[in-house]
Structure formats: structure tokens, C-alpha cells
C-alpha atoms as a PDB file:
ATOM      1  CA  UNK A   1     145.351  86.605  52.792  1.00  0.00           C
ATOM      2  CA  UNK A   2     142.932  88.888  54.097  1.00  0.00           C
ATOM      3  CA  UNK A   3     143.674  91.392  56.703  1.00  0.00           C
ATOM      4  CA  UNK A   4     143.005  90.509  60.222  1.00  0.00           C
ATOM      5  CA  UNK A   5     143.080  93.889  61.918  1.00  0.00           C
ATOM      6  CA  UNK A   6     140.237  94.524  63.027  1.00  0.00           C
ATOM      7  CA  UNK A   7     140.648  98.067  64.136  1.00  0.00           C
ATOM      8  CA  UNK A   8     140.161  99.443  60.556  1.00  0.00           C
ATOM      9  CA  UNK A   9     136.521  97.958  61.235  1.00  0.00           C
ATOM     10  CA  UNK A  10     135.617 100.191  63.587  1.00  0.00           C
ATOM     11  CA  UNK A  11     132.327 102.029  63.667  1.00  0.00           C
ATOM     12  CA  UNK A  12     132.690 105.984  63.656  1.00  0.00           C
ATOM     13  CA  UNK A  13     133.109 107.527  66.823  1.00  0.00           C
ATOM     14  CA  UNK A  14     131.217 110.212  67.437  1.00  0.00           C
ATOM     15  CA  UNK A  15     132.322 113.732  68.649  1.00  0.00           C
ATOM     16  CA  UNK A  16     129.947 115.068  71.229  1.00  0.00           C
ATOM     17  CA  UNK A  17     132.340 117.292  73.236  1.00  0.00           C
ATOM     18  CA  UNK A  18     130.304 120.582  71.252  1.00  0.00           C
ATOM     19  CA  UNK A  19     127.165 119.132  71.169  1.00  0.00           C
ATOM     20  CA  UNK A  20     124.235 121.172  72.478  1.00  0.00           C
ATOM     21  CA  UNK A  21     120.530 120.222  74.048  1.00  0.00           C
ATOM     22  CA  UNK A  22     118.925 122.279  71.218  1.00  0.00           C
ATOM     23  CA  UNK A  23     115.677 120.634  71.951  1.00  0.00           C
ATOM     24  CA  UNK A  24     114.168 120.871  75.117  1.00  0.00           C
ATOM     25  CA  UNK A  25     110.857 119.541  74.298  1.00  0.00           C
ATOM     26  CA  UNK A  26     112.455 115.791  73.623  1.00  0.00           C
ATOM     27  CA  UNK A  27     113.597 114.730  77.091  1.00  0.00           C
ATOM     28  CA  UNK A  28     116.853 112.578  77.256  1.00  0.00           C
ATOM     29  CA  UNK A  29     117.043 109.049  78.947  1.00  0.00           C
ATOM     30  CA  UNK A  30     119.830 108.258  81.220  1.00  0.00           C
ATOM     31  CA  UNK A  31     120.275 105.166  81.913  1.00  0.00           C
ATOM     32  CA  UNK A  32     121.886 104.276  85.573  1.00  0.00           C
ATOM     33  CA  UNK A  33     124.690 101.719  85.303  1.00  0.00           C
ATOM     34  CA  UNK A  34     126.283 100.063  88.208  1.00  0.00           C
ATOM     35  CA  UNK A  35     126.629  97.347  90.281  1.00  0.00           C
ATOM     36  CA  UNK A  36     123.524  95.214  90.985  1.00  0.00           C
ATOM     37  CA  UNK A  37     124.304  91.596  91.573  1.00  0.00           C
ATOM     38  CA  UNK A  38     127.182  92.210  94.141  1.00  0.00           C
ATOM     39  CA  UNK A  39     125.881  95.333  95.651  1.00  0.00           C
ATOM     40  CA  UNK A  40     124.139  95.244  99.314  1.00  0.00           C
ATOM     41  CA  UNK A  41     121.260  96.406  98.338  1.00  0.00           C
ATOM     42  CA  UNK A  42     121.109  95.838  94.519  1.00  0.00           C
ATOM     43  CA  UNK A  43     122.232  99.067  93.553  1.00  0.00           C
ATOM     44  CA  UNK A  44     119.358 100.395  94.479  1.00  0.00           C
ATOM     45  CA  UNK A  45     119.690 102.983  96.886  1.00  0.00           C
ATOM     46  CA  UNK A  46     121.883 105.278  94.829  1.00  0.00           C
ATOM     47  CA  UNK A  47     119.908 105.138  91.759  1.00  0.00           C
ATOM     48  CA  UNK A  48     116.657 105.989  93.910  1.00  0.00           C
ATOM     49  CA  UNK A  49     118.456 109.099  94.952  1.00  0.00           C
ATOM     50  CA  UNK A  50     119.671 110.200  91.586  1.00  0.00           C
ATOM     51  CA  UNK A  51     116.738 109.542  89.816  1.00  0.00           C
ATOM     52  CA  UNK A  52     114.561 112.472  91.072  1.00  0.00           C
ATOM     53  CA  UNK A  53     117.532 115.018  90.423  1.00  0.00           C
ATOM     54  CA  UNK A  54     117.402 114.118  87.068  1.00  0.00           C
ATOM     55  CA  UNK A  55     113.737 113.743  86.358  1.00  0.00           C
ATOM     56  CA  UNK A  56     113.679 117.509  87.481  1.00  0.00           C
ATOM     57  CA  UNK A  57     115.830 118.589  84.427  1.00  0.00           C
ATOM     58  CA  UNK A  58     113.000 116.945  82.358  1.00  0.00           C
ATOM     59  CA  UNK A  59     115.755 113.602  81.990  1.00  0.00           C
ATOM     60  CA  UNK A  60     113.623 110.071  81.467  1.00  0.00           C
ATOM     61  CA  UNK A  61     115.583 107.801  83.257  1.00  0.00           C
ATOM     62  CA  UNK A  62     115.699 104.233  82.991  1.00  0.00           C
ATOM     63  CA  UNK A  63     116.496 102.042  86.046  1.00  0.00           C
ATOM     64  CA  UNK A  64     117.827  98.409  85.467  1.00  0.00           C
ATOM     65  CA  UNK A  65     117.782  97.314  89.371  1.00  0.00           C
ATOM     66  CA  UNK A  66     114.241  98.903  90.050  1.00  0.00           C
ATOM     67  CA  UNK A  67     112.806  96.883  86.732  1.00  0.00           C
ATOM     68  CA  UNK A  68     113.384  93.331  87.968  1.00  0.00           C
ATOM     69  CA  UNK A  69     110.822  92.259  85.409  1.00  0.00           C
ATOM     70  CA  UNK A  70     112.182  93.339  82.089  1.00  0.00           C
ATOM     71  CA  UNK A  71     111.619  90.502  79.802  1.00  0.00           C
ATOM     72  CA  UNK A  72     111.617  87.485  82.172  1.00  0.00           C
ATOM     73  CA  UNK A  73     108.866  85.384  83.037  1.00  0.00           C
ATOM     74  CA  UNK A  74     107.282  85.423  86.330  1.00  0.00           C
ATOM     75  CA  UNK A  75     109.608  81.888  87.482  1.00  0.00           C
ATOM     76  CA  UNK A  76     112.437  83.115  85.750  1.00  0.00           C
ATOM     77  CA  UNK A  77     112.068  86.885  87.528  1.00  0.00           C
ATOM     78  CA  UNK A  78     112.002  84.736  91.203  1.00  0.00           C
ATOM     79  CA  UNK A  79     114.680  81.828  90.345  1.00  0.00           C
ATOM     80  CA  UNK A  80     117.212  83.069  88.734  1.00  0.00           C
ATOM     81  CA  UNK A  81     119.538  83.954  91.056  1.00  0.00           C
ATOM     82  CA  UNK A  82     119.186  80.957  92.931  1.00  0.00           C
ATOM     83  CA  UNK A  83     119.754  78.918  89.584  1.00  0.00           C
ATOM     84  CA  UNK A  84     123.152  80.386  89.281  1.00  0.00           C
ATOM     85  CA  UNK A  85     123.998  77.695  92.236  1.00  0.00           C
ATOM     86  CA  UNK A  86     121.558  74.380  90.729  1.00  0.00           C
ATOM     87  CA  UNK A  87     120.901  75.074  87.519  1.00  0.00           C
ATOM     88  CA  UNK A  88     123.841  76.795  85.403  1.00  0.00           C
ATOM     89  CA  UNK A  89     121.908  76.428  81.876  1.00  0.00           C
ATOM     90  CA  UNK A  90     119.029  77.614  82.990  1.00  0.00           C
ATOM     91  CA  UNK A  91     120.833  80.761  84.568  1.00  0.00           C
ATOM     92  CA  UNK A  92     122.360  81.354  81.450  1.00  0.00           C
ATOM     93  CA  UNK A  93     119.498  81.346  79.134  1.00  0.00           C
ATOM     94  CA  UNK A  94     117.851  83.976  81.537  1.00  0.00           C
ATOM     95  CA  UNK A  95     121.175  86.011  82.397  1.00  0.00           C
ATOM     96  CA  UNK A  96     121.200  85.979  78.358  1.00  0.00           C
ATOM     97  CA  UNK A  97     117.624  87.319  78.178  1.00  0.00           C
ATOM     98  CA  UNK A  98     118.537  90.430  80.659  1.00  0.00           C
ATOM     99  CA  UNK A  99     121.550  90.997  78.650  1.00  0.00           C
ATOM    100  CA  UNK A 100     119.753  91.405  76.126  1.00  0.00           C
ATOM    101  CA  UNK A 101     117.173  93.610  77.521  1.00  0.00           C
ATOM    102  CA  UNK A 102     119.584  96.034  78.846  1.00  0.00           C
ATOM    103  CA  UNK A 103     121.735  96.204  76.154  1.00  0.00           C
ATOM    104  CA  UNK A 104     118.807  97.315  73.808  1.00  0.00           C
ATOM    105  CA  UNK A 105     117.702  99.970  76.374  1.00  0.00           C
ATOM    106  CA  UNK A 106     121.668 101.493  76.119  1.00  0.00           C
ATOM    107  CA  UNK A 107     121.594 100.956  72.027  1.00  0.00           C
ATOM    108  CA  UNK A 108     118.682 102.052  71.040  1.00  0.00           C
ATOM    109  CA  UNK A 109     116.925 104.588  73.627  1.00  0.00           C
ATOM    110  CA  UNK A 110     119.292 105.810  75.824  1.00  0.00           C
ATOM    111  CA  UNK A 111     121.090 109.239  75.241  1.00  0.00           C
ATOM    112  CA  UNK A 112     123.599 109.074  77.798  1.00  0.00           C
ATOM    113  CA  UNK A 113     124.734 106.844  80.835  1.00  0.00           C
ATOM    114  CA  UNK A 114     124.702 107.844  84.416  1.00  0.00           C
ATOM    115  CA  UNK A 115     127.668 105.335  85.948  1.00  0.00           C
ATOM    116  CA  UNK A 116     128.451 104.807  89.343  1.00  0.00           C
ATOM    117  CA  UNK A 117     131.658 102.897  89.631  1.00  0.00           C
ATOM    118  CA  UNK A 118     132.336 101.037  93.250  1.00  0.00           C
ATOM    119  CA  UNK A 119     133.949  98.401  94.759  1.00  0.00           C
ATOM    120  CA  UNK A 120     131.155  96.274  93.957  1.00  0.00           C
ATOM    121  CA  UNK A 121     131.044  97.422  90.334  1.00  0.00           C
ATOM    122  CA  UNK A 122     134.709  96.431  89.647  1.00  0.00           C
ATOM    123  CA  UNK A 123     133.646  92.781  90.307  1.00  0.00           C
ATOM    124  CA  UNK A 124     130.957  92.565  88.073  1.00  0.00           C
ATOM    125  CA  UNK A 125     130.694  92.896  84.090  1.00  0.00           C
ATOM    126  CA  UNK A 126     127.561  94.036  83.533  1.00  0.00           C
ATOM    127  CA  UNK A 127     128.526  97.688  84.093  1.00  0.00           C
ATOM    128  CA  UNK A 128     131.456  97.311  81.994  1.00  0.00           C
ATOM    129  CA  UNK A 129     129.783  95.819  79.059  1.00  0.00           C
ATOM    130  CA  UNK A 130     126.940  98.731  79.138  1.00  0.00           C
ATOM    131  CA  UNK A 131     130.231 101.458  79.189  1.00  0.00           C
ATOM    132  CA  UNK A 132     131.896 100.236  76.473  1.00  0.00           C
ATOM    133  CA  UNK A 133     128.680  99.802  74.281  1.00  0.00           C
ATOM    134  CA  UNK A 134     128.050 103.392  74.604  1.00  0.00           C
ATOM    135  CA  UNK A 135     131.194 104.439  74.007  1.00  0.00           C
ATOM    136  CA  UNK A 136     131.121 102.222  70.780  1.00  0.00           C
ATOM    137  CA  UNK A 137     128.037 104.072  69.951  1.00  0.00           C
ATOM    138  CA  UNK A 138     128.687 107.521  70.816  1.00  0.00           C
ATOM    139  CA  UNK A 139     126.355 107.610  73.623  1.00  0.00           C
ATOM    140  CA  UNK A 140     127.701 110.139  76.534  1.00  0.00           C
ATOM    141  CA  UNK A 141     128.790 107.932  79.543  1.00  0.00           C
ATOM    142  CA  UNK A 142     129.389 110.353  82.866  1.00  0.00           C
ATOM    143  CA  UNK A 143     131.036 108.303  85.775  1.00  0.00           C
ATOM    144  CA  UNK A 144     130.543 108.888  89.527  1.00  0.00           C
ATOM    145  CA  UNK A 145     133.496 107.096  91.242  1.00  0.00           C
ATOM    146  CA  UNK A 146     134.487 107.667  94.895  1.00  0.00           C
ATOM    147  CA  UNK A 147     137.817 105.152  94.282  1.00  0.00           C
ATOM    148  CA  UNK A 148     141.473 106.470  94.207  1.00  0.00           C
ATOM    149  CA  UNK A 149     141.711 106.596  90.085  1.00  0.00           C
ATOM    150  CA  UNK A 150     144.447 104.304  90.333  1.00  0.00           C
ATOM    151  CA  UNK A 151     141.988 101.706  91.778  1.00  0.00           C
ATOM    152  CA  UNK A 152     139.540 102.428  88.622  1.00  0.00           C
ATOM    153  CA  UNK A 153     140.245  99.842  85.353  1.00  0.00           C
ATOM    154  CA  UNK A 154     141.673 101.773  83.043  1.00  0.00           C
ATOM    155  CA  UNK A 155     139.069 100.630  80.790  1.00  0.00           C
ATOM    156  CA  UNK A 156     136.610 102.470  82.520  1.00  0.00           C
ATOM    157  CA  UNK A 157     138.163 105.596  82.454  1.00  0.00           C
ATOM    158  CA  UNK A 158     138.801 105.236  78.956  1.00  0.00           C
ATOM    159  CA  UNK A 159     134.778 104.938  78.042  1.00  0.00           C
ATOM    160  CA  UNK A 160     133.624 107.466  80.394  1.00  0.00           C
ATOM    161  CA  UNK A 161     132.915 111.103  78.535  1.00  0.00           C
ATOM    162  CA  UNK A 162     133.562 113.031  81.895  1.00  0.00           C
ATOM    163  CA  UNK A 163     134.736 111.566  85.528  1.00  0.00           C
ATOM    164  CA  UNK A 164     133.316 112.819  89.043  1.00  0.00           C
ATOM    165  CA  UNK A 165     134.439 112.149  92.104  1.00  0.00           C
ATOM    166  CA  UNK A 166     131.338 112.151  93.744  1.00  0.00           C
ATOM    167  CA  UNK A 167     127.336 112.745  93.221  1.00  0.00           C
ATOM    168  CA  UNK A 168     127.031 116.523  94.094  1.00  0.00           C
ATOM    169  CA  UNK A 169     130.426 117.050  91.232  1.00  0.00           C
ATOM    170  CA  UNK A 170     127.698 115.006  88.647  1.00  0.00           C
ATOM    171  CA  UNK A 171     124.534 117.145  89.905  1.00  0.00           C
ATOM    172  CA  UNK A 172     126.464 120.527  89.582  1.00  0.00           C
ATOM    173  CA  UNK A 173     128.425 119.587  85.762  1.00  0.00           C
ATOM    174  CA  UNK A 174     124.007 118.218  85.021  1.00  0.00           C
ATOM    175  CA  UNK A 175     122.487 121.532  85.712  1.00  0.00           C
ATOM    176  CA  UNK A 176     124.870 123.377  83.861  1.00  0.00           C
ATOM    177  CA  UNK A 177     124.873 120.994  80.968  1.00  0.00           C
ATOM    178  CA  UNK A 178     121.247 120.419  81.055  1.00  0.00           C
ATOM    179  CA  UNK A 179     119.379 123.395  82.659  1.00  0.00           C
ATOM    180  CA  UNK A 180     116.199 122.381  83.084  1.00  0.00           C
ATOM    181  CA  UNK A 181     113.432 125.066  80.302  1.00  0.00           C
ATOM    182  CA  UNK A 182     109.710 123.721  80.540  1.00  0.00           C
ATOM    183  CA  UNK A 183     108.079 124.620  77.280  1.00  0.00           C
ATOM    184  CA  UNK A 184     105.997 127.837  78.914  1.00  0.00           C
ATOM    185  CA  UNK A 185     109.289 129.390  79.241  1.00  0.00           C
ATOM    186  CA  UNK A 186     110.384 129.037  75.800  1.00  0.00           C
ATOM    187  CA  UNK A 187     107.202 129.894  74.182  1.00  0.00           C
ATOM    188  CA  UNK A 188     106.770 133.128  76.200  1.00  0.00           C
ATOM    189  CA  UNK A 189     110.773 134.066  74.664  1.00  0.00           C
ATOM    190  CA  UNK A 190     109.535 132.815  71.193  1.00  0.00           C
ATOM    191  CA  UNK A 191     108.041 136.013  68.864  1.00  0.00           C
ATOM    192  CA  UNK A 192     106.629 136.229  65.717  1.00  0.00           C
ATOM    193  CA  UNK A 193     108.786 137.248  62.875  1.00  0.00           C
ATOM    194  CA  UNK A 194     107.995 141.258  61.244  1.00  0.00           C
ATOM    195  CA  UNK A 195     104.978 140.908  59.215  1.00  0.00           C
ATOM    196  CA  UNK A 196     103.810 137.570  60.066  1.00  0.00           C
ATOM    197  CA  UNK A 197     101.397 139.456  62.928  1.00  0.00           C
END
């Protein structure tokens, strides 16, 4: 009988606690994680905030609750929400499609993930899901949480690559981490080896 345990199936993990930023001319992507559906104002107003910080440490960031669009037609992109109430199927299928979307942005462009783990968070699963993909997959996951860590899933915790307890703890561990070199500075340190000139 063949073995069910499915642990020994296990992609690699990935050690990244040495890793450096060698290159600086290939800006990273963060990708902002967090509640959207349950949040007052769609998750929106934190990720607005962040986003500049990291742009100037030459980060590209993608932001899930500021592209509505993604991949969804103009009806679905205006209904949806409302079909989660009249029309379950129809939610799905669309729900599926921004699944989807997301997920591909996390698996196949995105370098780390910027978390921000709230009350409103904890009762979704989108925010989970995108964690534990990146974990799978080796992709750095930093976590902002303001909540007592015994109110925080253990989950969570477990997929995050480093906790903070708040957004200037993040900014501070991002600058050192990623100090921010524009490509006049480097050039300017780079010389010529001997008799190459």
C-alpha cells in the first residue's frame, strides 16, 4: 500500500535568513497582504501609506485592494460583492478568478510579502492563503500585527519570516535590510580593474 504521508512530499524550503540584495538594479515587489473584504475601508488606507515608504527603497509594490480590476470583467468588477447575497455561483466563479489572480502575483512575481495582520484579517482567508503560499515557496513574508501574539493564529506566526509590532518596527528592520543605492551611486564606487584603462 502506498504511503500516505504526505509530508515527505514537500517542496524544499528555502533558507533566506543570509540572503543578501546583491542587486540593486532589479527592484523587488512586495506584495501588501491583508484584510480587504471585512476591513472599513478595504484595506486601503494602510497600504496607501506603506506603499510610498517602500517605493523609496526602489521596492515595486503590488496592491491587491487598489487593483479592483485584475482579471474581472467590467459587471463582474461592480457585482460581485453583491452576488455573494443573490447569486452564490456566480460569486464563486469570480471570487475563483481573483484567487487566481492574486495567487499568481505572490507565485510568480513577488519577492517578499508585506502583511498586516488585524482584527479584520483574522476573519478572512484570503490573507492566510497568500502567507502560507509564500512560505511554501520561500518567498520572505514580514508581518505588521498590533494584536497581543496570543490573539495571532499560530499559523500566522508560523509563515511569517520576521514579526513587528507595528509599522515604524517594519520601516526601521526595511531600511536596514534594504537601503535604498540608485545606480549613480554605485557606478561612481565601481573602478576599472589595473590595466584595463
Amino acid at each position: 500500500m502506498p504511503s500516505r504521508d504526505f509530508l515527505s512530499h514537500r517542496p524544499p524550503t528555502i533558507d533566506l535568513s543570509d540572503a543578501t540584495d546583491d542587486n540593486h538594479f532589479s527592484p523587488m515587489l512586495a506584495y501588501l497582504s491583508g484584510s480587504i473584504e471585512y476591513s472599513p475601508d478595504h484595506g486601503k488606507t494602510w497600504r496607501a501609506a506603506l506603499t510610498p515608504f517602500l517605493q523609496s527603497l526602489g521596492h515595486d509594490v503590488y496592491d491587491p485592494a487598489e487593483d479592483e480590476k485584475k482579471n474581472l470583467t467590467e459587471v463582474e468588477c461592480r457585482e460581485f460583492r453583491a452576488w455573494k447575497h443573490s447569486e452564490l455561483p456566480r460569486f464563486q466563479q469570480t471570487i475563483r478568478k481573483i484567487i487566481a489572480y492574486d495567487l499568481d502575483w505572490i507565485e510568480h512575481r513577488s519577492d517578499s510579502i508585506v502583511a498586516y495582520w488585524d482584527e479584520y484579517a483574522s476573519r478572512g482567508a484570503g490573507s492566510q492563503a497568500e502567507m502560507s503560499l509564500a512560505n511554501c515557496r520561500g518567498i520572505a513574508v514580514y508581518l505588521v500585527t498590533e494584536l497581543p501574539m496570543g490573539n495571532v493564529s499560530g499559523w500566522i506566526l508560523g509563515c511569517a519570516s520576521e514579526v513587528f509590532s507595528g509599522f515604524d518596527q517594519l520601516r526601521q528592520f526595511m531600511t536596514e535590510r534594504y537601503p535604498r543605492t540608485d545606480k549613480n551611486t554605485l557606478a561612481s564606487q565601481v573602478t576599472e580593474p589595473a590595466g584595463l584603462s
